[in-house]
N, C-alpha and C. Protein backbone atom coordinates (compact mmCIF):
# COMPACT_ATOMS: atom_id res chain seq x y z
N UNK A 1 138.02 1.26 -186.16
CA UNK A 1 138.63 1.67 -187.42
C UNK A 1 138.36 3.16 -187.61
N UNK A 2 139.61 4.09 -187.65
CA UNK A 2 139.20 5.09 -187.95
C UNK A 2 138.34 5.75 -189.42
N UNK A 3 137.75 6.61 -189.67
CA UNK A 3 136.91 7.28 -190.36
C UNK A 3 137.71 7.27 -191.53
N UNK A 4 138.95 7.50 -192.22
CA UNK A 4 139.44 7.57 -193.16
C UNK A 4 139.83 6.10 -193.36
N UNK A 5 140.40 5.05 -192.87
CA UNK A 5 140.11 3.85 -192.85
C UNK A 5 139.01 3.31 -193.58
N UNK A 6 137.90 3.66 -193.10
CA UNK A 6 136.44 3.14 -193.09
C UNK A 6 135.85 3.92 -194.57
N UNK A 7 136.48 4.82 -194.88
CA UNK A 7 136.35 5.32 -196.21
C UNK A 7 137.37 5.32 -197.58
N UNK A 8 138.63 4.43 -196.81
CA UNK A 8 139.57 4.16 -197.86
C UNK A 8 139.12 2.49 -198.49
N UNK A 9 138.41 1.71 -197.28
CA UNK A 9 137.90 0.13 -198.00
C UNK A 9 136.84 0.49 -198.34
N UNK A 10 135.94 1.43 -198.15
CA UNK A 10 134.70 1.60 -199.16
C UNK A 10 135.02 2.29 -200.24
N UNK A 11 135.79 3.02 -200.76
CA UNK A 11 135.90 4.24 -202.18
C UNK A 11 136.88 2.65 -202.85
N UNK A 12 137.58 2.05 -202.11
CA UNK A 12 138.41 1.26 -202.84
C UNK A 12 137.73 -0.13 -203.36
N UNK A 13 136.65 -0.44 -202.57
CA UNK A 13 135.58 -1.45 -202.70
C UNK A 13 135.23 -1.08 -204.01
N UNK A 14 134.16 -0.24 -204.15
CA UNK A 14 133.97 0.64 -205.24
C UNK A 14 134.59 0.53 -206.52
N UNK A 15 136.02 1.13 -206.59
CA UNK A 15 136.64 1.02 -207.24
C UNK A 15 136.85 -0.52 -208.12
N UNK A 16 137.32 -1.35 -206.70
CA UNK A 16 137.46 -2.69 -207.32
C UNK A 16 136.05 -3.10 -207.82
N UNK A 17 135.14 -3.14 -207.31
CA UNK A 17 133.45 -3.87 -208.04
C UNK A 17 133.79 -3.57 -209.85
N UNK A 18 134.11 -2.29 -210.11
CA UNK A 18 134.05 -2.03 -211.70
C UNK A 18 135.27 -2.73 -212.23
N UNK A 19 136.44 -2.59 -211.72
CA UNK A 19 137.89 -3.34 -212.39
C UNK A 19 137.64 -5.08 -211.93
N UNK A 20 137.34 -5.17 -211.05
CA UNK A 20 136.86 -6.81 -211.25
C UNK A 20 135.88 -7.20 -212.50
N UNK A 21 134.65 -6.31 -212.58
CA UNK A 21 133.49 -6.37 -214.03
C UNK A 21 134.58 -6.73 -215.09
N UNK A 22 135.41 -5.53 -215.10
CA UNK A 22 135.62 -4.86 -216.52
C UNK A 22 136.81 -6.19 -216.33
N UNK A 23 137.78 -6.77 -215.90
CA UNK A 23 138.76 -7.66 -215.96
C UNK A 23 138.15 -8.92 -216.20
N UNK A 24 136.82 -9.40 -215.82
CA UNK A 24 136.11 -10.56 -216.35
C UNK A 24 136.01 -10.68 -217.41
N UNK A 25 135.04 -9.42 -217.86
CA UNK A 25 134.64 -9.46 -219.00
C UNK A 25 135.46 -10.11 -220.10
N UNK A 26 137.03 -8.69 -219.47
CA UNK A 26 137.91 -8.79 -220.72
C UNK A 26 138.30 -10.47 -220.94
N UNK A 27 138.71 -11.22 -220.11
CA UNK A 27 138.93 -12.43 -220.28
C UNK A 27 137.72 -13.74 -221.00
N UNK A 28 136.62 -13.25 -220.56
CA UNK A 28 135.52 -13.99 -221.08
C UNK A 28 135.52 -13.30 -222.42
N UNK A 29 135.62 -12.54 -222.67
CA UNK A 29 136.11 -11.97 -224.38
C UNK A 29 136.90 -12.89 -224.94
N UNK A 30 138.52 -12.51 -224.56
CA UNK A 30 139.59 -13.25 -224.91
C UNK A 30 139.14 -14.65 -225.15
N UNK A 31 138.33 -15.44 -224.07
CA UNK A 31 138.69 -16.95 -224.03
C UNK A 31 137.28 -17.30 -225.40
N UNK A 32 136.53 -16.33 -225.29
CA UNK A 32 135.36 -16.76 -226.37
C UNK A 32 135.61 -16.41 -227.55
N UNK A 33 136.97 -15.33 -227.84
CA UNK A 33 137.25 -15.30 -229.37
C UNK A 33 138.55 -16.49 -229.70
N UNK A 34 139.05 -16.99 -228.65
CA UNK A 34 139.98 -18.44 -229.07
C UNK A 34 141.23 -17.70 -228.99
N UNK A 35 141.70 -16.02 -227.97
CA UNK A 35 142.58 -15.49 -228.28
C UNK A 35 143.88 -16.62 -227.60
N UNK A 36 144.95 -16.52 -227.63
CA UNK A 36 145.68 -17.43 -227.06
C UNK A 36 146.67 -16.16 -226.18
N UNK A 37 147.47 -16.44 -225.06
CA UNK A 37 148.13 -15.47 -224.54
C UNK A 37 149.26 -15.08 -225.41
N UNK A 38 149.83 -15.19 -226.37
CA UNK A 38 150.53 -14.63 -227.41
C UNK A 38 149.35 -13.43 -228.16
N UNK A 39 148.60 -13.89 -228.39
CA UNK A 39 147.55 -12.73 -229.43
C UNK A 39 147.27 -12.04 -228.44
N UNK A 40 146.71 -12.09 -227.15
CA UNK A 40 146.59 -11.32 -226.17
C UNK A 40 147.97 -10.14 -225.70
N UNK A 41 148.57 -10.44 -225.52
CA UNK A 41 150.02 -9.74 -225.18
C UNK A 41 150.13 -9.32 -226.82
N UNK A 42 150.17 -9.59 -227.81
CA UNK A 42 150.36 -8.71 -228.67
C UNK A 42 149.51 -7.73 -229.39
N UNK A 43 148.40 -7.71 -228.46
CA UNK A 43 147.19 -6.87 -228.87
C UNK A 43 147.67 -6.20 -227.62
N UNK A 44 147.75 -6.24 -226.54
CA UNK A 44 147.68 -5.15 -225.35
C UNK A 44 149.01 -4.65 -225.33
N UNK A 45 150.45 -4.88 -225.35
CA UNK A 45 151.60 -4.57 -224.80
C UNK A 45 151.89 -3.00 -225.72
N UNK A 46 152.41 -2.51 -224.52
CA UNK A 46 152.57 -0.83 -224.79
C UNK A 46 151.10 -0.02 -224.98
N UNK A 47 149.91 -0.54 -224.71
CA UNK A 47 148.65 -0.01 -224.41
C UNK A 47 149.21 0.28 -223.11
N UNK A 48 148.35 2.42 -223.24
CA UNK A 48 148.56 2.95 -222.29
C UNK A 48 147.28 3.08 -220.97
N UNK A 49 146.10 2.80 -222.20
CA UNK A 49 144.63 2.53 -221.48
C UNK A 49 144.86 1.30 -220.11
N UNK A 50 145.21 0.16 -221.14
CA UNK A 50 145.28 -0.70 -220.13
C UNK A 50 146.73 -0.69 -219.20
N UNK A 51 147.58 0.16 -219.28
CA UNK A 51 148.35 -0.19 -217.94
C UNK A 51 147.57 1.26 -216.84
N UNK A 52 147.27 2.07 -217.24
CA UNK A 52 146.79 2.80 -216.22
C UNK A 52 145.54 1.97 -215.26
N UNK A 53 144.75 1.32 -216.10
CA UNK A 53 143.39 0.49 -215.69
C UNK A 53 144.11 -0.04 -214.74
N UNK A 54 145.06 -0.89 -214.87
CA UNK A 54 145.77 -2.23 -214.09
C UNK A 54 146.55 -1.43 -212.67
N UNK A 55 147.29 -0.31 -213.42
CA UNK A 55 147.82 0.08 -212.05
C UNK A 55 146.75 0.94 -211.24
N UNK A 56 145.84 1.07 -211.41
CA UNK A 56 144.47 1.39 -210.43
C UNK A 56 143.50 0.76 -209.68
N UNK A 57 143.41 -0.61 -210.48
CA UNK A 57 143.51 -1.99 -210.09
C UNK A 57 144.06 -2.51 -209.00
N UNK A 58 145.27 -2.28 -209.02
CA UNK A 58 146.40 -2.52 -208.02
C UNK A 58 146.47 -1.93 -206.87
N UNK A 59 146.67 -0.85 -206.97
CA UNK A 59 146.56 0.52 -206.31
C UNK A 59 145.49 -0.09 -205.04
N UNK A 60 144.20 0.09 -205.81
CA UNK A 60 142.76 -0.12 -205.10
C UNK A 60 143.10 -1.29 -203.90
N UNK A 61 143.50 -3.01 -204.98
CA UNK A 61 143.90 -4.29 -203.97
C UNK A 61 144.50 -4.04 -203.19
N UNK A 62 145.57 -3.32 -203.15
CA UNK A 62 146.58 -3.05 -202.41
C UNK A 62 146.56 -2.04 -201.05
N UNK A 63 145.56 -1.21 -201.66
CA UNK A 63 144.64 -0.74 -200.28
C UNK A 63 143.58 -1.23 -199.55
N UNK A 64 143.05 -2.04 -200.36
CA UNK A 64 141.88 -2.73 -199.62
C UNK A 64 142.04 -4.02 -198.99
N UNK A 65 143.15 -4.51 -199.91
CA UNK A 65 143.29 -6.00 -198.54
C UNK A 65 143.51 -6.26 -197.45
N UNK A 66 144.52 -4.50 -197.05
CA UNK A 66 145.03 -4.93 -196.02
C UNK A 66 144.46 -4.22 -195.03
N UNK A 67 142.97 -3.49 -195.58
CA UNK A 67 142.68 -3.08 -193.90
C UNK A 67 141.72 -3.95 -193.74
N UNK A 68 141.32 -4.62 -194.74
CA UNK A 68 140.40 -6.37 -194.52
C UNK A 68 141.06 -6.60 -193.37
N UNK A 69 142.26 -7.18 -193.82
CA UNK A 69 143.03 -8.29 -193.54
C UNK A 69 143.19 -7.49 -192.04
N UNK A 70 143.66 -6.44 -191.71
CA UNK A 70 143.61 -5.74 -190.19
C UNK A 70 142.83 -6.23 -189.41
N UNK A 71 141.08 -5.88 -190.24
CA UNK A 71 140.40 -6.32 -189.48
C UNK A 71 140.23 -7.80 -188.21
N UNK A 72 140.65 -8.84 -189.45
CA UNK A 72 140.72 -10.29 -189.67
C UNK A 72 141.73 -10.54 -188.62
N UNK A 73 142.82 -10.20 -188.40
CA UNK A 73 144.07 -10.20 -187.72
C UNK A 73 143.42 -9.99 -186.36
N UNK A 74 142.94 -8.43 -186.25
CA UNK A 74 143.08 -8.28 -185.21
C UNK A 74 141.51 -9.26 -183.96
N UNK A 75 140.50 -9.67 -184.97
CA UNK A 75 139.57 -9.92 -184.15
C UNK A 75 139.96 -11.49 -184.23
N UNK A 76 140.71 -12.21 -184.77
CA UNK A 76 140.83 -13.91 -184.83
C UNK A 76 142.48 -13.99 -183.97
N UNK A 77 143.38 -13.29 -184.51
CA UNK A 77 144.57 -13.76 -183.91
C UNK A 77 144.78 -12.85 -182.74
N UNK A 78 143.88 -11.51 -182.40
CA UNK A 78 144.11 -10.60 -181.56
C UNK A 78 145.21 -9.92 -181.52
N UNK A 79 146.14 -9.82 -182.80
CA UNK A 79 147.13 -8.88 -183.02
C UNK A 79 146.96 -7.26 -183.12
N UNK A 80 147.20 -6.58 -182.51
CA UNK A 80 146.87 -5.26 -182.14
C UNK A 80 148.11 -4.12 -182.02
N UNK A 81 147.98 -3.00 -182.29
CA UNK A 81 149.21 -2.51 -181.81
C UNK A 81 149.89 -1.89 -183.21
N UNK A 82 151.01 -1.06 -182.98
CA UNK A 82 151.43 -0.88 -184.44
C UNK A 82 152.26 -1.61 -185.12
N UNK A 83 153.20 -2.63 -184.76
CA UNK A 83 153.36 -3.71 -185.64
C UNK A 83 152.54 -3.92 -186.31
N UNK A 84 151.18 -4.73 -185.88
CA UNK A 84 150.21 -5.13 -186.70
C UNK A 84 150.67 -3.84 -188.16
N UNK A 85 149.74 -2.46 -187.85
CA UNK A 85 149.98 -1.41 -188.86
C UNK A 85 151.02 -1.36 -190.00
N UNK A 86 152.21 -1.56 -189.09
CA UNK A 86 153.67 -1.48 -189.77
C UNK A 86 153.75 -3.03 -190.57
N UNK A 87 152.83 -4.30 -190.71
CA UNK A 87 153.12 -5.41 -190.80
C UNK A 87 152.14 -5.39 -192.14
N UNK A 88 151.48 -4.27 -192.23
CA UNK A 88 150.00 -4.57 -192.95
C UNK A 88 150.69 -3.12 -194.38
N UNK A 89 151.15 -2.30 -193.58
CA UNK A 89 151.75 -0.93 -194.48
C UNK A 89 152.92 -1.85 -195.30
N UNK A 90 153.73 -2.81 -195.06
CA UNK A 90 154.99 -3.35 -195.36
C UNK A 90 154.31 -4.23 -196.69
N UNK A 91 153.17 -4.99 -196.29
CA UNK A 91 151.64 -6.00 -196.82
C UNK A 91 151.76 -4.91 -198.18
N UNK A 92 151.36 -3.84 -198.14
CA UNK A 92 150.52 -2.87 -199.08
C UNK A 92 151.58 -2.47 -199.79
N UNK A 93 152.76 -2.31 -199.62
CA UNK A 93 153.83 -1.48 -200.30
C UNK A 93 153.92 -2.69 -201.28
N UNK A 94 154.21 -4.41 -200.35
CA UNK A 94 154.77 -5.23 -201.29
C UNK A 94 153.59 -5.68 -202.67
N UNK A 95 152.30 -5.69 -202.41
CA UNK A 95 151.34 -5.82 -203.40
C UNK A 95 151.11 -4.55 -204.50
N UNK A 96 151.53 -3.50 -204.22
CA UNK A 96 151.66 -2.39 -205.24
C UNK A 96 152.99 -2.62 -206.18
N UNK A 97 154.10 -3.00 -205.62
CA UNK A 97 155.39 -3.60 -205.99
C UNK A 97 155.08 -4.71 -207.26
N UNK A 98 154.33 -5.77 -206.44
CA UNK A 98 154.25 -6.77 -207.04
C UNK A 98 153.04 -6.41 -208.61
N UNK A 99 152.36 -5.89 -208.25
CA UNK A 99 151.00 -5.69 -209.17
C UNK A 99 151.84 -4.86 -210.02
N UNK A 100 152.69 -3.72 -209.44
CA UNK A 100 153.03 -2.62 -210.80
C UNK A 100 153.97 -3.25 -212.08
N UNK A 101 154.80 -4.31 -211.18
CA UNK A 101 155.83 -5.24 -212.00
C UNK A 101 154.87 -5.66 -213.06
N UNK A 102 153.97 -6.42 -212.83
CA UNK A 102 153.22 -7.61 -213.66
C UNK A 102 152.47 -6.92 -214.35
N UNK A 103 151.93 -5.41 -214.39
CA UNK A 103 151.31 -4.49 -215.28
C UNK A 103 152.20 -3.96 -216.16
N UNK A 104 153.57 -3.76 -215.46
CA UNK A 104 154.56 -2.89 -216.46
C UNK A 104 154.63 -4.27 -217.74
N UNK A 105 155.46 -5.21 -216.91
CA UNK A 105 155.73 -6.47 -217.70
C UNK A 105 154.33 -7.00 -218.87
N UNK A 106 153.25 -6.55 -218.90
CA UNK A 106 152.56 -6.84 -219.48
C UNK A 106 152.06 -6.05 -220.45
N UNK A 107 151.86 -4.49 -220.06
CA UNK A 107 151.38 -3.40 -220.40
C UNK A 107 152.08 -2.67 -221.28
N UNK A 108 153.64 -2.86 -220.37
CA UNK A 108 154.38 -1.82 -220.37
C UNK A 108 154.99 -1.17 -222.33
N UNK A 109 155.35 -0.45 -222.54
CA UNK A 109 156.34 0.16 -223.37
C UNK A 109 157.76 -1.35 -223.45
C-alpha cells in the first residue's frame, strides 16, 4: 500500500472515531428524550452544522472503506491489478453519491 494510501485510512480512521462518537451520541439523545423521526427531521432539516458534519462523515466512509476493502480483496480473493483500483474508485464515487443524497435529503435546505 502506498504511503498516501496508508495515510488516507489513518487521517480518515481518525476522522471517523469522532463522527461515529458524535453520531451515537446524537441518537442515544434522540431515543432518551422520546424524540420520534418527525421531531427529529424537524429540529435538524436546513441545519447547516449538521449537513456539513454528515457530508464529512461521508466523505471520510467513502474513503476509508474502500482501501479496507482493497486490502480484503486483494489478500482473500487475490484480485490485483487496476480493475481492482478502478472497481474500488467506482465503490467510493458511488458511497459519496449515496451518503451526499441522504444528507442533502435530510439536512438539506
Amino acid at each position: 500500500m502506498s504511503a498516501i494510501m496508508y495515510l488516507a485510512q489513518r487521517g480518515t480512521a481518525f476522522i471517523l472515531a469522532f463522527a461515529v462518537a458524535a453520531h451515537l451520541v446524537t441518537i442515544i439523545y434522540a431515543v432518551r428524550s422520546g424524540l420520534t423521526a418527525g421531531d427529529i427531521l424537524a429540529r435538524t432539516h436546513g441545519n447547516g452544522a449538521f449537513l456539513i458534519f454528515y457530508l464529512v462523515f461521508v466523505v471520510a466512509a467513502a474513503i476509508h472503506a474502500p482501501i479496507g476493502l482493497r486490502s480484503v480483496l486483494r489478500e482473500w480473493a487475490r484480485w490485483r491489478g487496476r480493475s481492482l483500483d478502478v472497481a474500488l474508485a467506482l465503490f467510493s464515487v458511488l458511497l459519496i453519491c449515496l451518503g451526499a443524497r441522504a444528507a442533502f435529503a435530510v439536512y438539506g435546505a
